[in-house]
Protein backbone atom coordinates (compact mmCIF):
# COMPACT_ATOMS: atom_id res chain seq x y z
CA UNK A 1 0.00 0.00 0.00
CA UNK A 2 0.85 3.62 -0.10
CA UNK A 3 0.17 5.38 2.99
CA UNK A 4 0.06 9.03 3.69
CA UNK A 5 0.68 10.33 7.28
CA UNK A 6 -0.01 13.84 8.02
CA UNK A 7 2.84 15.30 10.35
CA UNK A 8 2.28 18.82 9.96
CA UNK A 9 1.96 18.69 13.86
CA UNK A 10 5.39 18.33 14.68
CA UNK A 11 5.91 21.18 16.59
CA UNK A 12 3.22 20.50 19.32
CA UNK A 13 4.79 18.68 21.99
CA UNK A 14 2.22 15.88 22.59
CA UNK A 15 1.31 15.19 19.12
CA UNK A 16 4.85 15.35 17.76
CA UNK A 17 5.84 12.81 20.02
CA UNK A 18 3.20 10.65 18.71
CA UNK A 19 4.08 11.08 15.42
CA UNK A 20 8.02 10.68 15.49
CA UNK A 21 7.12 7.43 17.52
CA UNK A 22 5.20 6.42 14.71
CA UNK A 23 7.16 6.92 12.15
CA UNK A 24 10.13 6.07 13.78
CA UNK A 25 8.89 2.61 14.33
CA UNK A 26 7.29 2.09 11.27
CA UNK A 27 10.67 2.31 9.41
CA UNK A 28 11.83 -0.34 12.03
CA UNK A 29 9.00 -2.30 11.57
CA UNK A 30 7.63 -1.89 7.93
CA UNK A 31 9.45 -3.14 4.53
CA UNK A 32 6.34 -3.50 2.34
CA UNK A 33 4.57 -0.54 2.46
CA UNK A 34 5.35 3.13 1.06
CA UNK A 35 5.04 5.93 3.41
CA UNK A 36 4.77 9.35 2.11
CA UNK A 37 4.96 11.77 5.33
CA UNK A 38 4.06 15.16 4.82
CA UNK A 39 5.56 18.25 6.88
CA UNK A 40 5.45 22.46 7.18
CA UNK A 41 9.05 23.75 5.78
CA UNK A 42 9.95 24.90 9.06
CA UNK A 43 9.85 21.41 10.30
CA UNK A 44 11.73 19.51 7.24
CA UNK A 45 14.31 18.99 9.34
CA UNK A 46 12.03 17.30 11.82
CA UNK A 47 12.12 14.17 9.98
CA UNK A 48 14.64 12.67 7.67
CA UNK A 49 13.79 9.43 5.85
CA UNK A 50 16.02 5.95 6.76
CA UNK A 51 14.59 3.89 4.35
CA UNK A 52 13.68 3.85 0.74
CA UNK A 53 9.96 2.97 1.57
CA UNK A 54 9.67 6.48 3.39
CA UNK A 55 9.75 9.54 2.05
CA UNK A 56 9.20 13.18 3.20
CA UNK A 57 7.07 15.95 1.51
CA UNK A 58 6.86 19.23 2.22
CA UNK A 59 3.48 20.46 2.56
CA UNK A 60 3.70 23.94 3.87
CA UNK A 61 0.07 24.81 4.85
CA UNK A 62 -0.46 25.80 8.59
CA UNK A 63 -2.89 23.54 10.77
CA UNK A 64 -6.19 25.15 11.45
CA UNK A 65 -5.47 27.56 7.85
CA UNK A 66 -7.34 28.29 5.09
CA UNK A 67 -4.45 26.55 2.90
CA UNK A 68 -5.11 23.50 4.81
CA UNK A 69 -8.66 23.50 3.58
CA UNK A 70 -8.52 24.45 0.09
CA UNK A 71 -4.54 23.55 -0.75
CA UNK A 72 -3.71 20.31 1.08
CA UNK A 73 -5.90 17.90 -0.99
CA UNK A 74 -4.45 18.73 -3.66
CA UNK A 75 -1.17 18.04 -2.31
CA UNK A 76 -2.31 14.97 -0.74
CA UNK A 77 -3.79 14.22 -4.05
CA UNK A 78 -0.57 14.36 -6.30
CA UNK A 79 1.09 11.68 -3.93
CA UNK A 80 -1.35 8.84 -5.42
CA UNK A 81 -1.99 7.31 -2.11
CA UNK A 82 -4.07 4.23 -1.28
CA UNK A 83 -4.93 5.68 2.24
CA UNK A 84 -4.34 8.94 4.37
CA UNK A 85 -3.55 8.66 8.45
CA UNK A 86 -4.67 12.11 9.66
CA UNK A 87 -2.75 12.64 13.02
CA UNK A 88 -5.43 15.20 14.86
CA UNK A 89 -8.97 16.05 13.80
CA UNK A 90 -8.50 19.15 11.74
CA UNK A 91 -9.22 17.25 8.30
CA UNK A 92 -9.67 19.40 4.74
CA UNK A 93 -13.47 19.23 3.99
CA UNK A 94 -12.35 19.24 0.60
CA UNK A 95 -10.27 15.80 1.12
CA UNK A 96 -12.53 12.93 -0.54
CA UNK A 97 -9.91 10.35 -0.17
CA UNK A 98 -9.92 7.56 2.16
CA UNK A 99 -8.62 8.01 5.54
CA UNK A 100 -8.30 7.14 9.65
CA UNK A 101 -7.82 9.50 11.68
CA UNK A 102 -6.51 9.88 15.37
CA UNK A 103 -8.30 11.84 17.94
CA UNK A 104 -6.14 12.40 21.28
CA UNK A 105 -8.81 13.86 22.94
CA UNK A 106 -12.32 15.69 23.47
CA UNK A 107 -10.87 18.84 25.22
CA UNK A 108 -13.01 21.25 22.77
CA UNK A 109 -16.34 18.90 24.09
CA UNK A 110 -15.69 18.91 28.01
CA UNK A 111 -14.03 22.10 28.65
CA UNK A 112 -14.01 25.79 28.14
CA UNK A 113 -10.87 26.60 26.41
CA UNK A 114 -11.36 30.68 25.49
CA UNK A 115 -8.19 30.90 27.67
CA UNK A 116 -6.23 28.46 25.09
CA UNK A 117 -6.53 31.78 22.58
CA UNK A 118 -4.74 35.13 22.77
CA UNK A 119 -7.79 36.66 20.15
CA UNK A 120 -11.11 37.71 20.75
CA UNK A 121 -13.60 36.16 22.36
CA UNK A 122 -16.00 36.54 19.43
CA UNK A 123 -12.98 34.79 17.51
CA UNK A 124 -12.75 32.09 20.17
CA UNK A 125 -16.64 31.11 20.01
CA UNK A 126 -16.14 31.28 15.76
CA UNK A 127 -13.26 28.83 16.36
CA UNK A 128 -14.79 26.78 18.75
CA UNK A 129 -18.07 26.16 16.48
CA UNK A 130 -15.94 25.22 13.38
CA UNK A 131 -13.57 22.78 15.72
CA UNK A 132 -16.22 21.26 16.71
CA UNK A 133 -17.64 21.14 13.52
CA UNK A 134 -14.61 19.22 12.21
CA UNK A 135 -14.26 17.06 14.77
CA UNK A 136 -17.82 15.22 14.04
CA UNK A 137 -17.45 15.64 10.28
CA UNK A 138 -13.93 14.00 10.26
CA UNK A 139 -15.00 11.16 12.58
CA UNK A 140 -17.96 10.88 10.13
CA UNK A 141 -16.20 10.21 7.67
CA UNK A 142 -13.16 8.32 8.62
CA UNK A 143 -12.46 4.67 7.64
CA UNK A 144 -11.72 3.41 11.59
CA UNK A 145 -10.48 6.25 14.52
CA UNK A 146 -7.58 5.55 16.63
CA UNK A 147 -7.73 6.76 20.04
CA UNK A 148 -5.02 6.78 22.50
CA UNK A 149 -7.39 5.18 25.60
CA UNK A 150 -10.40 3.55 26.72
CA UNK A 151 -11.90 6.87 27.82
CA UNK A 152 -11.14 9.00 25.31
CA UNK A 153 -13.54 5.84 23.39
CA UNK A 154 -16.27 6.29 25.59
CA UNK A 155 -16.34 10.01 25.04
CA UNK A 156 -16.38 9.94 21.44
CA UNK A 157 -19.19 7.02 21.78
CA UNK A 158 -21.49 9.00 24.27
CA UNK A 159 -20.59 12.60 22.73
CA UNK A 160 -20.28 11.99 18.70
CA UNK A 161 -22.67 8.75 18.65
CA UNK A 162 -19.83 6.71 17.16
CA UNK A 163 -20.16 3.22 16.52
CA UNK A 164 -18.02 0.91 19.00
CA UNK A 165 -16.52 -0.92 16.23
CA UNK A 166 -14.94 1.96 14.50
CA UNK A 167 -12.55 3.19 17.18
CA UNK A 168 -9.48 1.29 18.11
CA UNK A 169 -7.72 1.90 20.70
CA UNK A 170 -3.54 2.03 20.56
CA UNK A 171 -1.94 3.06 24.17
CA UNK A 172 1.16 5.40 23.40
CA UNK A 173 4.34 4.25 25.04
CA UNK A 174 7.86 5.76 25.95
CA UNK A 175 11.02 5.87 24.27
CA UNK A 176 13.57 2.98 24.88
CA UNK A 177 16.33 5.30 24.72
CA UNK A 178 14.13 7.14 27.59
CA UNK A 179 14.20 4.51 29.80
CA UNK A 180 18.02 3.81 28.82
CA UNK A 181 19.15 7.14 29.78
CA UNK A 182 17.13 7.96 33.28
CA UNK A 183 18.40 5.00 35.02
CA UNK A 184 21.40 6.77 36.50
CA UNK A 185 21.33 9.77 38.37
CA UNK A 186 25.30 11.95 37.08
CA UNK A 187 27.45 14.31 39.14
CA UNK A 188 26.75 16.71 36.65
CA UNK A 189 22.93 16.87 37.07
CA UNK A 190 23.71 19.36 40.38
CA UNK A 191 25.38 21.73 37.74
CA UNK A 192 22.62 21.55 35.11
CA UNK A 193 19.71 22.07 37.73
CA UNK A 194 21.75 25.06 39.21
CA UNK A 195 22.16 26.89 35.54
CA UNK A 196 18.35 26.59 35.59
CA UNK A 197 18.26 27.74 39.20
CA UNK A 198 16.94 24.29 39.98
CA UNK A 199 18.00 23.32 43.83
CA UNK A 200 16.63 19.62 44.96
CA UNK A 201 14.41 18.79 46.44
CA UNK A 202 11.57 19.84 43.81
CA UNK A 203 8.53 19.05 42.74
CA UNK A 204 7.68 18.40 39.10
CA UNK A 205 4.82 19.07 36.41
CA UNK A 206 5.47 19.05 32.70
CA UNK A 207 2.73 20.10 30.68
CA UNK A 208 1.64 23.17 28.14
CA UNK A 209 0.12 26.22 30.61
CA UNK A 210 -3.42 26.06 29.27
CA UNK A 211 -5.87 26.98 31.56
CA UNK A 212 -7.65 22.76 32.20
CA UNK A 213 -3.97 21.61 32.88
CA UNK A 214 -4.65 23.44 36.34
CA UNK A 215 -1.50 25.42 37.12
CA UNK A 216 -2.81 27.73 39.37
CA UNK A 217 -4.12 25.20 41.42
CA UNK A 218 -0.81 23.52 41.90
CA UNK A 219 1.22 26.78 42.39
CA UNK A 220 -1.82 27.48 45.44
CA UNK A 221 -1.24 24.39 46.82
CA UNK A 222 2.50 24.26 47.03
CA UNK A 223 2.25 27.97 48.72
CA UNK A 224 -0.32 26.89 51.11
CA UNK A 225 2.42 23.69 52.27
CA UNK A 226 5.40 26.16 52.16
CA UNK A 227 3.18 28.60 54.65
CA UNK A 228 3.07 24.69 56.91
CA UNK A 229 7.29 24.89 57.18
CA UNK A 230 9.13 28.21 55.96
CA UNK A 231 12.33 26.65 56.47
CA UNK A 232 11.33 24.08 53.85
CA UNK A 233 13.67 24.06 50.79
CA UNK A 234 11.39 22.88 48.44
CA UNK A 235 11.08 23.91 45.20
CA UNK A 236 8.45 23.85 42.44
CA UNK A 237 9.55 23.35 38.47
CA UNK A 238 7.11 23.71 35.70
CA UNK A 239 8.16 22.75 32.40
CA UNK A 240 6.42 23.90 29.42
CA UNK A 241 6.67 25.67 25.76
CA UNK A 242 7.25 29.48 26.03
CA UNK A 243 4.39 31.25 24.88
CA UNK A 244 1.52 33.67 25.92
CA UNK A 245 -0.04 31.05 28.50
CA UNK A 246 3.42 30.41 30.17
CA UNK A 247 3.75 34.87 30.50
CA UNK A 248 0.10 34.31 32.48
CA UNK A 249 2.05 31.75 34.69
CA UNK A 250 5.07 33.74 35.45
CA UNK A 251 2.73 37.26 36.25
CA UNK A 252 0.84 34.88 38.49
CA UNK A 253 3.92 33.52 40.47
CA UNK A 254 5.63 36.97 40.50
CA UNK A 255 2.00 38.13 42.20
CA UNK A 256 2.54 35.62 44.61
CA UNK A 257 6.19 36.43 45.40
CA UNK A 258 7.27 32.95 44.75
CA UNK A 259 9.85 33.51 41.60
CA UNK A 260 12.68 31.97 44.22
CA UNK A 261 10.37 28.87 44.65
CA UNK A 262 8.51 28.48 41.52
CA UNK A 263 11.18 27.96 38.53
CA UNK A 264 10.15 27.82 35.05
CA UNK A 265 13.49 26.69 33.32
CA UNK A 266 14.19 27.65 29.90
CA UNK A 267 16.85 29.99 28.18
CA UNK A 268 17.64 31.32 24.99
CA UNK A 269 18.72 28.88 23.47
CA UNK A 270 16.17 26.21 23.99
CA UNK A 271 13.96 28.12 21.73
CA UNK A 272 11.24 27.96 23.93
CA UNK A 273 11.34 24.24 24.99
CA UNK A 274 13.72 21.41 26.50
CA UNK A 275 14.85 18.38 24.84
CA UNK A 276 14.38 15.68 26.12
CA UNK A 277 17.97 14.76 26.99
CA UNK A 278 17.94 18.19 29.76
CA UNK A 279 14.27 16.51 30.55
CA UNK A 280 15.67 13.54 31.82
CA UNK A 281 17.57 14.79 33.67
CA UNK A 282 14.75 17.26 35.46
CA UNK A 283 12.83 13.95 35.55
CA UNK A 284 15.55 11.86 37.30
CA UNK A 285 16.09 14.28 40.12
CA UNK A 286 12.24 15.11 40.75
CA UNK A 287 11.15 14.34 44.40
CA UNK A 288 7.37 13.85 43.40
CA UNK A 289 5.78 14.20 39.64
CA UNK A 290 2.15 16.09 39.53
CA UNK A 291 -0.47 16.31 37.35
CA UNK A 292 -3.39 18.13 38.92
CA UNK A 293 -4.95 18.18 34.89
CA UNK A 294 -8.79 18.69 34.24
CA UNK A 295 -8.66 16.88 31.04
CA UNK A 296 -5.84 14.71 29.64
CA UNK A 297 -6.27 12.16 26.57
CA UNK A 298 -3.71 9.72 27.68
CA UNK A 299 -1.26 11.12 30.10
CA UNK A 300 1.96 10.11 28.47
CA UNK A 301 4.38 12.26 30.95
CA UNK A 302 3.29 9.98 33.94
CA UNK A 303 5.34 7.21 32.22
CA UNK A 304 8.33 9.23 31.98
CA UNK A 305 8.19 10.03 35.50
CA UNK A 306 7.65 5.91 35.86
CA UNK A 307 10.76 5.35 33.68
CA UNK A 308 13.09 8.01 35.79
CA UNK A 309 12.16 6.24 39.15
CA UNK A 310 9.70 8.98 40.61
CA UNK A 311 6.43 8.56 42.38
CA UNK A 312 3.46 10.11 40.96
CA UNK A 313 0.66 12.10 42.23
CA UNK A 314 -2.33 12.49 39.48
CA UNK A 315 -6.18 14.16 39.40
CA UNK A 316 -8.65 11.60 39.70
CA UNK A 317 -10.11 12.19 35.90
CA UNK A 318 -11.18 8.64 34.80
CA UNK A 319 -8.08 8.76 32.01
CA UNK A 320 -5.60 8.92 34.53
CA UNK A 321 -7.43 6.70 36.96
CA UNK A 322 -7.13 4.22 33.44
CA UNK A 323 -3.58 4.92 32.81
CA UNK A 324 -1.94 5.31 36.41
CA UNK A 325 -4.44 2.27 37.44
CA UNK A 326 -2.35 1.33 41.51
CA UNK A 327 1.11 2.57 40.16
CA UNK A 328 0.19 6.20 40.97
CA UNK A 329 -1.99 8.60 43.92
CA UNK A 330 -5.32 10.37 43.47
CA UNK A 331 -6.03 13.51 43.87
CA UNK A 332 -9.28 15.68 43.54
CA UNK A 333 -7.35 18.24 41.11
CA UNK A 334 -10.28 21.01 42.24
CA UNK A 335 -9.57 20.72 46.05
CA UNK A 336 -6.49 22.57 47.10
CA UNK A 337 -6.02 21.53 50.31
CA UNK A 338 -6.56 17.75 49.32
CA UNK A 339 -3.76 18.31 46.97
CA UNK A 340 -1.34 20.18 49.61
CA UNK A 341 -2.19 17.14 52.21
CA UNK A 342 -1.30 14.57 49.46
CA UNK A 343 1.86 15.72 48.20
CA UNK A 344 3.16 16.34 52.03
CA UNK A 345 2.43 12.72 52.54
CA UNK A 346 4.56 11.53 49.33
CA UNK A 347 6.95 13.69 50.41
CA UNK A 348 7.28 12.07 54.00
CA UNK A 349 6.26 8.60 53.75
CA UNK A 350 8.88 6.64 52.18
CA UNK A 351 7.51 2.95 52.29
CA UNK A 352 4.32 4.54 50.01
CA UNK A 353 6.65 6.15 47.77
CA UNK A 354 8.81 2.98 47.31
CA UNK A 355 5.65 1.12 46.21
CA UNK A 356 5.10 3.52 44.05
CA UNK A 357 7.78 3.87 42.49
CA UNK A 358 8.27 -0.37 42.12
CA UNK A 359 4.60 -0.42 40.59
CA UNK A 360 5.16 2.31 37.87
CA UNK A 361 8.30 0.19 36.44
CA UNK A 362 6.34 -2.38 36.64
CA UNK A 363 3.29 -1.10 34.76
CA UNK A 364 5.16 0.50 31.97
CA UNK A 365 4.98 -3.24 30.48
CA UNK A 366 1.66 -2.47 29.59
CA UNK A 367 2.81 1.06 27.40
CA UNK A 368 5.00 0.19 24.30
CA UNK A 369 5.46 2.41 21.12
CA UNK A 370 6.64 -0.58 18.72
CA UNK A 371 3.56 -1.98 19.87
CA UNK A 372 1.35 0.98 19.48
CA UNK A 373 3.17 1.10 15.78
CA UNK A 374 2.45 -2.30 14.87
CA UNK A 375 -1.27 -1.87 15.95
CA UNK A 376 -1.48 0.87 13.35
CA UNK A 377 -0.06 -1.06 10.67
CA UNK A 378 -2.68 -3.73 10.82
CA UNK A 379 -5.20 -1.09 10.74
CA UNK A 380 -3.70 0.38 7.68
CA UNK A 381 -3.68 -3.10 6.24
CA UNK A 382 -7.50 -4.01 7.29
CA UNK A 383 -8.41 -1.43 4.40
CA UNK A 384 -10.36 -3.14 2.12
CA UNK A 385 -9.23 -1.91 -1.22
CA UNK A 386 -6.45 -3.56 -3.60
CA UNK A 387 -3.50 -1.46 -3.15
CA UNK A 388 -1.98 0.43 -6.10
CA UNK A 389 1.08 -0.58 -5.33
CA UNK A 390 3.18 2.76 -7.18
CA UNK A 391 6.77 3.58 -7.02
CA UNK A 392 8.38 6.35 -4.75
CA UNK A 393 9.53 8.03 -7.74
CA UNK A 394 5.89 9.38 -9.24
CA UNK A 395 5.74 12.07 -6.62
């Protein structure tokens, strides 16, 4: 078969990793097939083909653009494919091709997310309509829907009124080279931390600063337990993208007089994010991971903390509760002084963090990218029409 995959994305943390796991393990994993992977200029570089069955395209229309609508078909179109994997809802209309599609989440469904934009709010309601829109009529449409959990399959079921047997579900994973290269804490971890102004112990959240991933909450909470012991060295790092929502953050710690507690690392020239070899390290060192999240379509930064050793402390949204399953705590992400009660008790009890930290290696059996890759290709190969079988070379 030929196979399109749409990796325009690869500049949004979650989705990018999905996709570079994807393709990554495709190449491993796939001789027979010919992949045609389409990317914005900017991100060319992103991806570079290992294998003569792969090939990169540049397809430089912006997600969520009017080029997208009217100018990616045809694109699409000239590459002669036998099916199109759409990595995030935002399909062109004008796209009559078959295709599957993953949907991450239902964010745009459950939650407000007006603070998600920096426009108007007459823009954000225009936005949200057509998003939501495109979510049904993309769904609608699609050959089968991958989904990256059970509950994000219930949603779309209860929600969109899609039928059971047209949503597979394919669990992300983490990175072998991950695992590989948190195992060992390094002398020179104290340096990096300290050229971030990172002193142990800390606790740690990694997540974009939209307004459901519950920021303010956290920051609250970790005040109120520094009011409990203001001796306490503790610190509090939030990793994220820099951008108008992380600003918000900072304005909002400053406000609080907690810039020497509440460190947002980044410099120049991470252009606006780590990599994940300085996130391992962050990870490795962490006293307690967090995720006080409203809304989360699979949760994949939980099994990094697993991987780097750290116990975990997550909202009780049924995704997480799905995910972290006895490997990680509970937390009613809307109760502040729940949250500052639980995360003084993993930071005390030793014997509960132990377990914890025992049952999240040993749950990360379950989460497996080569797996999640392999899944995909037999969905790709339950399409039912004869493939065309054309060479690389007709692009």
């Amino acid at each position: 078969m030929r196979i399109g995959i749409d990796a325009r994305f690869s500049d949004i943390a979650g989705i990018a990793r999905y996709a570079q796991n994807l393709i990554s393990n495709l190449e491993i994993g796939d001789d027979i097939n010919e992949y045609v992977v389409f990317l914005l200029y900017k991100n060319l570089n992103w991806y570079r083909p290992q294998k003569n069955n792969f090939k990169a395209v540049e397809a430089n229309f912006p997600y969520y653009s009017f080029s997208e609508q009217l100018l990616f078909p045809f694109k699409i179109w000239q590459a002669k494919l036998d099916l199109m994997h759409f990595l995030n809802f935002n399909v062109p209309l004008l796209y009559f091709g078959r295709y599957i599609i993953t949907i991450h989440d239902l964010i745009y469904e459950d939650h407000s997310t007006f603070g998600m934009t920096t426009r108007s709010k007459s823009y954000y309601l225009f936005k949200k309509v057509i998003a939501k829109l495109m979510i049904r009529w993309s769904t609608f449409r699609a050959e089968k829907i991958i989904v990256p959990s059970l509950t994000t399959k219930a949603k779309l079921i209860d929600k969109l009124h899609i039928s059971s047997d047209k949503i597979i579900v394919t669990y992300e994973g983490i990175d072998v080279n991950w695992i590989n290269n948190v195992k060992l804490k390094e002398e020179k971890d104290a340096d990096f931390l300290a050229s971030y102004g990172i002193k142990t112990p800390y606790l740690l959240y990694v997540s974009t600063m939209y307004p459901y991933k519950n920021h303010k909450l956290l920051i609250d909470a970790f005040r109120d337990l520094l009011s409990q012991n203001s001796t306490t060295k503790l610190q509090l790092v939030l990793v994220t993208k820099e951008d108008s929502f992380t600003q918000k953050i900072r304005e909002y710690i400053k406000n609080q007089n907690l810039e020497a507690k509440v460190i947002i690392p980044v410099k120049e020239e991470d252009n606006g994010f780590l990599n994940d070899q300085k996130l391992q390290i962050i990870f490795r060192n962490a006293q307690l991971y967090v995720t006080p999240s409203l809304e989360e379509g699979f949760g994949l930064t939980i099994l990094e903390a697993w991987a780097s050793k750290v116990p975990v402390l997550v909202s009780d949204i049924p995704v997480l509760k799905e995910i972290g399953n006895d490997a990680v705590e509970f937390v009613n992400s809307k109760n502040r002084g729940q949250m500052t009660d639980k995360i003084k008790e993993l930071l005390i009890n030793q014997e509960l963090r132990n377990r914890l930290v025992v049952k999240g290696l040993e749950r990360l059996a379950n989460f497996s990218w080569v797996r999640m890759a392999n899944q995909t290709k037999e969905i790709y190969q339950s399409h039912p029409d004869t493939p065309i079988h054309r060479g690389m070379d007709k692009l």
